[in-house]
Protein backbone atom coordinates (compact mmCIF):
# COMPACT_ATOMS: atom_id res chain seq x y z
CA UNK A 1 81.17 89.03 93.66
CA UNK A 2 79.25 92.14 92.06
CA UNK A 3 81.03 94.54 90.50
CA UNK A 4 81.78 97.86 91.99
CA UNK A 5 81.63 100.87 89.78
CA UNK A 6 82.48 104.87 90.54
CA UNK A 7 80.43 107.36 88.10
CA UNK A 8 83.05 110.51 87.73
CA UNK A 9 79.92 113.07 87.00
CA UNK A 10 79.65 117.07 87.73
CA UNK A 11 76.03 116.98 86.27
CA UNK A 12 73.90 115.17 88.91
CA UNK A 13 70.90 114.49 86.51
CA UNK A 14 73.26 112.22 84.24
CA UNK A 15 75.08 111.05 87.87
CA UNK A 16 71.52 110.23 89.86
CA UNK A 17 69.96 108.49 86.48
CA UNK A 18 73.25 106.44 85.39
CA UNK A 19 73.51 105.32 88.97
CA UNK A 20 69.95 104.13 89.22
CA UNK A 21 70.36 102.25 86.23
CA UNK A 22 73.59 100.61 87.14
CA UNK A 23 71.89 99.49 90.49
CA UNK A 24 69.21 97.67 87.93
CA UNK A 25 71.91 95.92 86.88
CA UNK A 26 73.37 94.57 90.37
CA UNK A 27 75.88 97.02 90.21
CA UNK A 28 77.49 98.18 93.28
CA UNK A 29 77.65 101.92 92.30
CA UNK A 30 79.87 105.14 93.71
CA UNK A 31 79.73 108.58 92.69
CA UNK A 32 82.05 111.26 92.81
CA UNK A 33 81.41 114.94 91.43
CA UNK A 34 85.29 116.15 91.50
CA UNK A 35 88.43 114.96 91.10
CA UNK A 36 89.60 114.96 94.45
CA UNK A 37 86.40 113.30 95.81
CA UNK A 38 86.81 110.52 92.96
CA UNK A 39 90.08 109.63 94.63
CA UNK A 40 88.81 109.57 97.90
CA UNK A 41 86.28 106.97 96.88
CA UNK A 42 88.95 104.83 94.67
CA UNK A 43 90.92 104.29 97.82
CA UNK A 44 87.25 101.83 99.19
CA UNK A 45 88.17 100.04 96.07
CA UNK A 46 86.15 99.64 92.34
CA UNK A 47 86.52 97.64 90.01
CA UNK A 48 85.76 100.32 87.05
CA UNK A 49 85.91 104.06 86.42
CA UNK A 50 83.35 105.97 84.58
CA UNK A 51 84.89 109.03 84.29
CA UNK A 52 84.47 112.38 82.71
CA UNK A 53 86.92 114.77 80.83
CA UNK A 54 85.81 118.08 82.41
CA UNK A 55 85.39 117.92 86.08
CA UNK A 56 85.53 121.14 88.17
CA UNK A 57 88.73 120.80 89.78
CA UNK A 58 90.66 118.36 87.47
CA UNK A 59 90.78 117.30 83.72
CA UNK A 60 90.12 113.58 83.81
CA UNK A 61 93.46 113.06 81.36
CA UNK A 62 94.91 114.07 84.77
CA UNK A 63 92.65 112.30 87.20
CA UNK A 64 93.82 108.97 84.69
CA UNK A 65 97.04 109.19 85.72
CA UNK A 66 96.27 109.02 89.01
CA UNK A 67 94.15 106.29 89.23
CA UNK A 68 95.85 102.54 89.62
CA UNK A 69 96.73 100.89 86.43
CA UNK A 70 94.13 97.31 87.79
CA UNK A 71 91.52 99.51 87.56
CA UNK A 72 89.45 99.78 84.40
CA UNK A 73 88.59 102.96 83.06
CA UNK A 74 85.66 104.41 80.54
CA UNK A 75 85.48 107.83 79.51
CA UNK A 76 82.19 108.98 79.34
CA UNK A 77 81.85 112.42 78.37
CA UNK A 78 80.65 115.27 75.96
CA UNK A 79 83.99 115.72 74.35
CA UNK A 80 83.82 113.74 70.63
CA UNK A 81 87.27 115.22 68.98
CA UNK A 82 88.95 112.67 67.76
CA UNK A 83 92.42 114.00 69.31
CA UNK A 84 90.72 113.70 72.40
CA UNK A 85 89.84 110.08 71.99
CA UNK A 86 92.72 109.25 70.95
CA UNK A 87 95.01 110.64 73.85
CA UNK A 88 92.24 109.06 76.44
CA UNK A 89 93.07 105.43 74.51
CA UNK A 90 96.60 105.74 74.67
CA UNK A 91 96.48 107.21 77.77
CA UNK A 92 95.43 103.39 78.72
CA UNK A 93 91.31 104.06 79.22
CA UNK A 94 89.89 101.08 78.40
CA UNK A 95 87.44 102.83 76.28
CA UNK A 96 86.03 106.34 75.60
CA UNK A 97 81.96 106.95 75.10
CA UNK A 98 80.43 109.93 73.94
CA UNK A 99 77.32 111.37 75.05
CA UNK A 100 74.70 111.71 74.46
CA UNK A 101 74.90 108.03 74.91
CA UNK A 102 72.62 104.51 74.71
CA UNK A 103 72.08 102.94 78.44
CA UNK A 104 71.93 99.72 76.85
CA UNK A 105 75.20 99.54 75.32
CA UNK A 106 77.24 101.33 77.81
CA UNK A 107 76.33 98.68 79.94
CA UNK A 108 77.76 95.68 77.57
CA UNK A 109 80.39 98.03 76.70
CA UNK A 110 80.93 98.27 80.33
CA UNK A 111 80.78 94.29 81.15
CA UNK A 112 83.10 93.77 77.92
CA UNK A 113 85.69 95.96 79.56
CA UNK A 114 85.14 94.28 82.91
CA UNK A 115 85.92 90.43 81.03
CA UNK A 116 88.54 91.90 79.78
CA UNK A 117 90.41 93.13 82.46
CA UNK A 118 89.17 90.12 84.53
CA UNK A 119 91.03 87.76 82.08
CA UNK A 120 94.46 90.26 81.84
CA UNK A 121 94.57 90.52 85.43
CA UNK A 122 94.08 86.32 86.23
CA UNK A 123 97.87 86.06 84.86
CA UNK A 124 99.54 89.05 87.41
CA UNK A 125 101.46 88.24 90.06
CA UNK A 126 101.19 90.22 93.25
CA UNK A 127 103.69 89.88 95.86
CA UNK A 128 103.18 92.67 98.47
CA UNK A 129 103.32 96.16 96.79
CA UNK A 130 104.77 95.05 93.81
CA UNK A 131 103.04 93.33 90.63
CA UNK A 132 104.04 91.22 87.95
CA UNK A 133 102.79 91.02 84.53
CA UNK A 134 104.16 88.25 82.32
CA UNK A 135 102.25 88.89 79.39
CA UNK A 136 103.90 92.75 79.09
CA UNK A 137 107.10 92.24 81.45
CA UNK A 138 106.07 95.11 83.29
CA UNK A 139 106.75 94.95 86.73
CA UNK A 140 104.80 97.90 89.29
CA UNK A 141 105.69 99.17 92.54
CA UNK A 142 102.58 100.98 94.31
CA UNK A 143 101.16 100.68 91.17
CA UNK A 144 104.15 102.77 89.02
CA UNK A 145 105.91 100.83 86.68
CA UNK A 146 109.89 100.31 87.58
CA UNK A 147 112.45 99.56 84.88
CA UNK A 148 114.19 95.86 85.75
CA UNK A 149 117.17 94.97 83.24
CA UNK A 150 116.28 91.80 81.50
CA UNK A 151 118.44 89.25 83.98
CA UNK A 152 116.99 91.43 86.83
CA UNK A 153 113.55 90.39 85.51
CA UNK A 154 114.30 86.76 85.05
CA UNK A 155 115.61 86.63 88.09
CA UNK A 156 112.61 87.79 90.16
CA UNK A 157 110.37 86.34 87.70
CA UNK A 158 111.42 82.74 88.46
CA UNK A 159 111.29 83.60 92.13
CA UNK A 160 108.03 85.16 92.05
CA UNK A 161 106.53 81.84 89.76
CA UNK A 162 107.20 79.62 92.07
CA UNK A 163 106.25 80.99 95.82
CA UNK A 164 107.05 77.92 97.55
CA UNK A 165 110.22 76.69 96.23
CA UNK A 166 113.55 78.14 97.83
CA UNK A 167 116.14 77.98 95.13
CA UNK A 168 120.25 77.43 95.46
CA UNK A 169 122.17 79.60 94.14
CA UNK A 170 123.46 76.96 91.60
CA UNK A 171 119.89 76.64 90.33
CA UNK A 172 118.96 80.41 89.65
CA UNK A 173 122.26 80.11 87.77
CA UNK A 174 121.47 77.08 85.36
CA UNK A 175 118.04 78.51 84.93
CA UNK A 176 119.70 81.72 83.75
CA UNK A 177 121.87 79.75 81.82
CA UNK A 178 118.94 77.90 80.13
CA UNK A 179 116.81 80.90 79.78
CA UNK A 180 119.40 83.46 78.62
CA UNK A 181 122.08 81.73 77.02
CA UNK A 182 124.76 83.83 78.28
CA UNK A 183 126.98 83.00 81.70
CA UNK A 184 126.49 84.54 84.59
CA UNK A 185 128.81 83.49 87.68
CA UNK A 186 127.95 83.46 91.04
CA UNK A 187 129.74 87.04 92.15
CA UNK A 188 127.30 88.54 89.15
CA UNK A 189 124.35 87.00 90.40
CA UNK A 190 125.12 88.51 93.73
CA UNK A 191 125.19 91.68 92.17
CA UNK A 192 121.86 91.16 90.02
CA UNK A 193 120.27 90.24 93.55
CA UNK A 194 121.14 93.20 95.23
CA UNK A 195 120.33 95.77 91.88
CA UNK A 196 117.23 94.02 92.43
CA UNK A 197 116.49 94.34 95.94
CA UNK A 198 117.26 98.15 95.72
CA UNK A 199 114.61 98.73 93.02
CA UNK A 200 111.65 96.65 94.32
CA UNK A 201 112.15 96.63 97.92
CA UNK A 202 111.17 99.19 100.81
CA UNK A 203 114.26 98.60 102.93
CA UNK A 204 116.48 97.27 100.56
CA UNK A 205 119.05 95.84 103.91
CA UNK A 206 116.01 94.53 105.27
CA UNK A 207 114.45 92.22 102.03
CA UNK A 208 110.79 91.61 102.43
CA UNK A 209 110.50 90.00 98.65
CA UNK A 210 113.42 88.40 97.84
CA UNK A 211 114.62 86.60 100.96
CA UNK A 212 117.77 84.96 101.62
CA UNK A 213 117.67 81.03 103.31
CA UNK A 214 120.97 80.79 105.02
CA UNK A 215 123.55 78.19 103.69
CA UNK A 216 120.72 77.22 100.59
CA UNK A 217 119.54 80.50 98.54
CA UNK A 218 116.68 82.40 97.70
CA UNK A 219 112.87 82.02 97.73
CA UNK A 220 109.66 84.59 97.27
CA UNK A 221 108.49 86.47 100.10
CA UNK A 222 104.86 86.29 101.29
């Protein structure tokens, strides 16, 4: 599958020439010229951002935030400071390019970002709106990261690993057990279970994620 790429640009000479050369490259290319039209285009999907700092309408350390954390972004832009590239970096842009810049190695920069990110996001677990990565413990809801105590993310984590299995109650306790060497009795995991529900679910009275198998336990939803 090619990979799709949005150009964040306001000067269409860089915009028109970058995208032609992406094209070259089997790209599948968007453009934007604004802020607000960028995110218009990120809702069709991309895989990576090329974006630049000063847009008309939006400073791209703002646009960043906005944009979801699976998708890669490069800052590509006029702005060398270092302060700047250093806020962009641990802002979470993947990396940050000045211009005037080489073709040539944007483009490897661009498929070394792309590995990357293919690789990191091979190990996240998606269940619905909510994602799972193990290698961080973060854990996002529409893409915004929600705090989980660390039973709370054991619990949903052993859930969420094994999609087909419906655990007893007994079981999610001994795991616990095993895992956190502390006890936890059944009216606490009840209480874990429903902390839980509350944080990751829509309609916490009406589970979608975690759902309950009368008389057994627990297992995944879809």
């Amino acid at each position: 599958m090619l990979a799709k790429i949005l150009i964040v640009e306001d000067d269409t000479s860089i915009l028109m020439g970058l995208k032609f050369c992406l094209e070259q490259e089997n790209f599948v290319v968007l453009t934007a010229s604004t802020g607000q039209e960028a995110l218009e285009k990120i809702k069709e999907g991309c895989d990576l951002v090329l974006l630049d700092l000063n847009l008309p309408d939006i400073n791209g350390f703002e646009l960043l935030k906005m944009i979801p954390n699976d998708i890669a972004v490069i800052f590509l832009t006029a702005n060398d400071e270092e302060v700047s590239i250093v806020q962009g970096l641990d802002m979470g842009a993947e990396d940050y390019i000045t211009k005037p810049f080489r073709t040539r190695e944007l483009i490897s920069r661009m498929k070394a970002v792309l590995r990357r990110k293919k690789g990191s996001l091979s190990n996240i677990i998606k269940i619905q709106n909510i994602e799972i990565d193990p290698s961080s413990a973060k854990v996002l809801k529409n893409n915004k990261e929600i705090f989980l105590t660390s039973m709370e993310y054991k619990i949903l984590l052993i859930l969420a690993t094994n999609p087909n299995v419906v655990f007893t109650r007994e079981k999610i306790l001994a795991l616990i057990w095993d895992v956190n060497e502390e006890y936890v009795n059944d009216n606490t995991l009840t209480v874990y279970i429903k902390r839980l529900r509350e944080k990751i679910e829509d309609d916490p009275n009406n589970p979608k994620i975690i759902i309950t198998v009368r008389k057994v336990g627990y297992k995944i939803g879809e």
